[in-house]
Protein backbone atom coordinates (compact mmCIF):
# COMPACT_ATOMS: atom_id res chain seq x y z
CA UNK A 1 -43.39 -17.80 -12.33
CA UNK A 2 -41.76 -14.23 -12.03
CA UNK A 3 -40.46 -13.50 -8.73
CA UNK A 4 -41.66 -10.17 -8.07
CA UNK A 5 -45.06 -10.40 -9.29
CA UNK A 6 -45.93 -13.88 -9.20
CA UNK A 7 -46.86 -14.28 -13.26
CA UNK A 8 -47.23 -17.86 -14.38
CA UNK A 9 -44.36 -17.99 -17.38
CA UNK A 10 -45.45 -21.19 -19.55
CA UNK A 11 -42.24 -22.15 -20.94
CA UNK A 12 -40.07 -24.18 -18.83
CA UNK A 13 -36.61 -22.79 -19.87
CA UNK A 14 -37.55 -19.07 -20.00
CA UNK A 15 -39.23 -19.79 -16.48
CA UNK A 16 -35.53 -21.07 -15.24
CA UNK A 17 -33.79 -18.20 -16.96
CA UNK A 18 -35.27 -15.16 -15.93
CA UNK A 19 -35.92 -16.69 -12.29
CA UNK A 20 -32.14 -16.97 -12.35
CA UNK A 21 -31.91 -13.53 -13.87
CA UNK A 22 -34.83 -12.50 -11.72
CA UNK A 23 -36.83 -10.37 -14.05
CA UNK A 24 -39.89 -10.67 -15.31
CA UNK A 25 -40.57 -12.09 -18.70
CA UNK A 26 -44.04 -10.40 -19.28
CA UNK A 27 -42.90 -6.96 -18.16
CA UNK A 28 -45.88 -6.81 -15.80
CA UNK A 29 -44.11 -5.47 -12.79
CA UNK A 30 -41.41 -2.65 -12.16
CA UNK A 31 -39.09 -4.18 -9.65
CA UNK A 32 -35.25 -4.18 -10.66
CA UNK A 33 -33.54 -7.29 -12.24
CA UNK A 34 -31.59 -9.39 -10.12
CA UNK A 35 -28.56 -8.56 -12.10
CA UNK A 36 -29.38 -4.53 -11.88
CA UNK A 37 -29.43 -5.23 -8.19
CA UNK A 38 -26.00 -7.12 -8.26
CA UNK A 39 -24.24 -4.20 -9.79
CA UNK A 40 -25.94 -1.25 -7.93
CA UNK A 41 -24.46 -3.22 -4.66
CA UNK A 42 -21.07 -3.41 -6.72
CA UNK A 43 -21.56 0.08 -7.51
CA UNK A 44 -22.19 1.38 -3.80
CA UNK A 45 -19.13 -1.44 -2.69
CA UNK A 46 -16.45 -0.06 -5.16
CA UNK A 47 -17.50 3.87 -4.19
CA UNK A 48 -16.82 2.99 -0.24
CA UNK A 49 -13.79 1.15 -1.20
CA UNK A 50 -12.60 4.44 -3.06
CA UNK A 51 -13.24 6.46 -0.79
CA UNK A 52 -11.53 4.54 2.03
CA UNK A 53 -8.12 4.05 -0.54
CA UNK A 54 -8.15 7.77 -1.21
CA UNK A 55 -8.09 8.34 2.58
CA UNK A 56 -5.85 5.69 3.07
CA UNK A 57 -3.85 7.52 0.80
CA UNK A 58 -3.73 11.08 2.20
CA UNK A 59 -2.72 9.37 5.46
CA UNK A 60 0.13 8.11 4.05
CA UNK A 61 1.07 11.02 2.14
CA UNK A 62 0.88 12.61 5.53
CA UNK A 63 3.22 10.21 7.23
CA UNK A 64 6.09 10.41 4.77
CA UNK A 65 5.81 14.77 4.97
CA UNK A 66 6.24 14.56 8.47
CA UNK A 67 8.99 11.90 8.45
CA UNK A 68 11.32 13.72 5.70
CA UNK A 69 12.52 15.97 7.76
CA UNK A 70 13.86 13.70 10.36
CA UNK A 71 15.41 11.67 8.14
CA UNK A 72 17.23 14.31 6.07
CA UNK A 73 18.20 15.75 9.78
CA UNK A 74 19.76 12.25 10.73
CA UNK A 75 20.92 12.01 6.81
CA UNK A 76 22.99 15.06 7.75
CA UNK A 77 25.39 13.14 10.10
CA UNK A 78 26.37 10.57 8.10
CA UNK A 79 28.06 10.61 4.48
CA UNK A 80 26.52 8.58 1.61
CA UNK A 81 28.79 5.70 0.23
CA UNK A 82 28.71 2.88 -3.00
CA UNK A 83 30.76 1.09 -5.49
CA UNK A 84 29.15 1.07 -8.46
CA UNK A 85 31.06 -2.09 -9.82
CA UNK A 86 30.28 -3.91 -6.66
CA UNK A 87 27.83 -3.52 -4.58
CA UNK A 88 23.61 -3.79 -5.32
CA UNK A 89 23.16 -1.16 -2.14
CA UNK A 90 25.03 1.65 -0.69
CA UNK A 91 25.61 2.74 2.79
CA UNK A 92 25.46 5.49 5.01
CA UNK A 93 28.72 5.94 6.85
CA UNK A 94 29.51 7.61 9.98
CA UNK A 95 33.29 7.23 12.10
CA UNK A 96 32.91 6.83 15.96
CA UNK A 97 35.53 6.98 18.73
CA UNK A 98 38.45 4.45 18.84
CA UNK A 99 38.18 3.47 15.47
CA UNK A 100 34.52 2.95 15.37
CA UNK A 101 32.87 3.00 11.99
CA UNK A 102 29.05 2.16 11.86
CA UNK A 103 27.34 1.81 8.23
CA UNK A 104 23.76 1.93 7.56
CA UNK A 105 22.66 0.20 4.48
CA UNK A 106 20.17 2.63 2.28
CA UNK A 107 17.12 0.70 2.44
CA UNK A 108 17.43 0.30 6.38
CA UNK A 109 17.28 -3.39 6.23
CA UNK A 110 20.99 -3.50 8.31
CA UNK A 111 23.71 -1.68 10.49
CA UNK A 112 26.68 -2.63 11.03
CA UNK A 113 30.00 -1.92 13.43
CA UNK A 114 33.48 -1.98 12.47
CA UNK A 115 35.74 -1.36 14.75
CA UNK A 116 39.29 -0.98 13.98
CA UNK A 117 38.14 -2.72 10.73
CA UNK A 118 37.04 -5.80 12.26
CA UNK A 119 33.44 -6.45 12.72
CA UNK A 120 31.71 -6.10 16.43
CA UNK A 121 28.08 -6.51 17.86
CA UNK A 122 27.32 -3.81 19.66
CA UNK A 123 29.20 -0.57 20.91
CA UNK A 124 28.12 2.20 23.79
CA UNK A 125 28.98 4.99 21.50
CA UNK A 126 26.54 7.37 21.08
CA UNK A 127 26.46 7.69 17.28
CA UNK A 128 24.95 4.17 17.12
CA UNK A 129 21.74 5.59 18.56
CA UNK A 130 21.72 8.00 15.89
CA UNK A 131 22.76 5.11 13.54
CA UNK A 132 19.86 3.17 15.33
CA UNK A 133 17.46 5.76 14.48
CA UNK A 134 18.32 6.37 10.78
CA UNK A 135 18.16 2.34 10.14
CA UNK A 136 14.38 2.85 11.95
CA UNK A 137 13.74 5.94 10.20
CA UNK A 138 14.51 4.82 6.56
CA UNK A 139 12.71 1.36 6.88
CA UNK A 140 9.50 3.42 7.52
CA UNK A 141 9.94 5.40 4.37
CA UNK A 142 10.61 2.66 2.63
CA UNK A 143 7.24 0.83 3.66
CA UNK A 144 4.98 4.25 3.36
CA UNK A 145 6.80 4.33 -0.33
CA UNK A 146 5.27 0.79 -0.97
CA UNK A 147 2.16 1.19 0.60
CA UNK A 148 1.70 4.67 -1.03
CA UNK A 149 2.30 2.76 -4.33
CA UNK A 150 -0.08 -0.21 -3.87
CA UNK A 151 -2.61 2.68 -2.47
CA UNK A 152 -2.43 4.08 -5.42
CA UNK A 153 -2.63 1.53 -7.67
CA UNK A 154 -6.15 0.66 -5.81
CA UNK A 155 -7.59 4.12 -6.21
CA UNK A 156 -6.99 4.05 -9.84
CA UNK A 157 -8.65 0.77 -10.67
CA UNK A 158 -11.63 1.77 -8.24
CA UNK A 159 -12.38 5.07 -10.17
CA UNK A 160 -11.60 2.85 -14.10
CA UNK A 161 -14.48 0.44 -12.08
CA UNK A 162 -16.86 3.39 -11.37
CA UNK A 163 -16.08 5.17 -14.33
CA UNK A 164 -17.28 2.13 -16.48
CA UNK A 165 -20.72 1.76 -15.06
């Protein structure tokens, strides 16, 4: 029995088969295969997804444009430094009053104070707000960076997906 037009099919398996595929065996009536159904739905799912990645995408282009500029502002204050030989991650390096020397590691992920060459916990100098700001500042680039990555990554294998069907 077809499910759209309600022919009697006579064979048991081709009855299962096309019930499960939902088309008609005899041809007698115009109504789309289950399957065509299926990926006209996938179709119209993977074209909103798209769209929503590609704005997704834009906004996060966005973000990172208008936080460049603070960061190289902030970057200005504070000098760049690495050994090569030892160390996976440099720091950005700034010298405080009385000895104070506060170090921001280059993927924001820590600060730390020196002072007098031993390590402290916290200071009132005002650099460390800068210093504070700069840790802040970087970890956000760092996470638009990945999420502008994985965004992209989803827009391409949306439009391979469209392209396909």
């Amino acid at each position: 029995m077809c499910i759209f037009c309600s022919t009697f099919v006579p064979d048991m398996k081709k009855s299962l088969l096309f019930i499960f595929l939902g088309a008609c065996i005899l041809g007698s009536c115009n109504k789309p295969s289950r399957v065509e159904q299926y990926k006209a739905e996938k179709h119209a799912m993977d074209s909103v997804r798209l769209e929503e990645q590609v704005k997704s995408l834009a906004y996060y282009e966005s973000e990172l444009e208008r936080m460049m500029p603070v960061a190289d502002s902030l970057l200005a204050l504070f000098k760049y430094e690495r050994n090569e030989k030892y160390q996976d991650h440099g720091y950005y390096v700034t010298n405080g009053r009385n000895g104070l020397r506060i170090l921001v590691r280059d993927d924001g992920k820590d600060l730390l104070l020196y002072q007098n060459g031993k390590r402290i916990d916290s200071t009132n100098d005002p650099k460390l707000e800068q210093a504070l700001q700069l840790q802040v500042t970087i970890s956000d680039i760092k996470e638009l960076e990945k999420r502008i990555a994985k965004t992209s990554l989803e827009v391409q294998k949306y439009q391979k997906r469209l392209q396909k069907e």
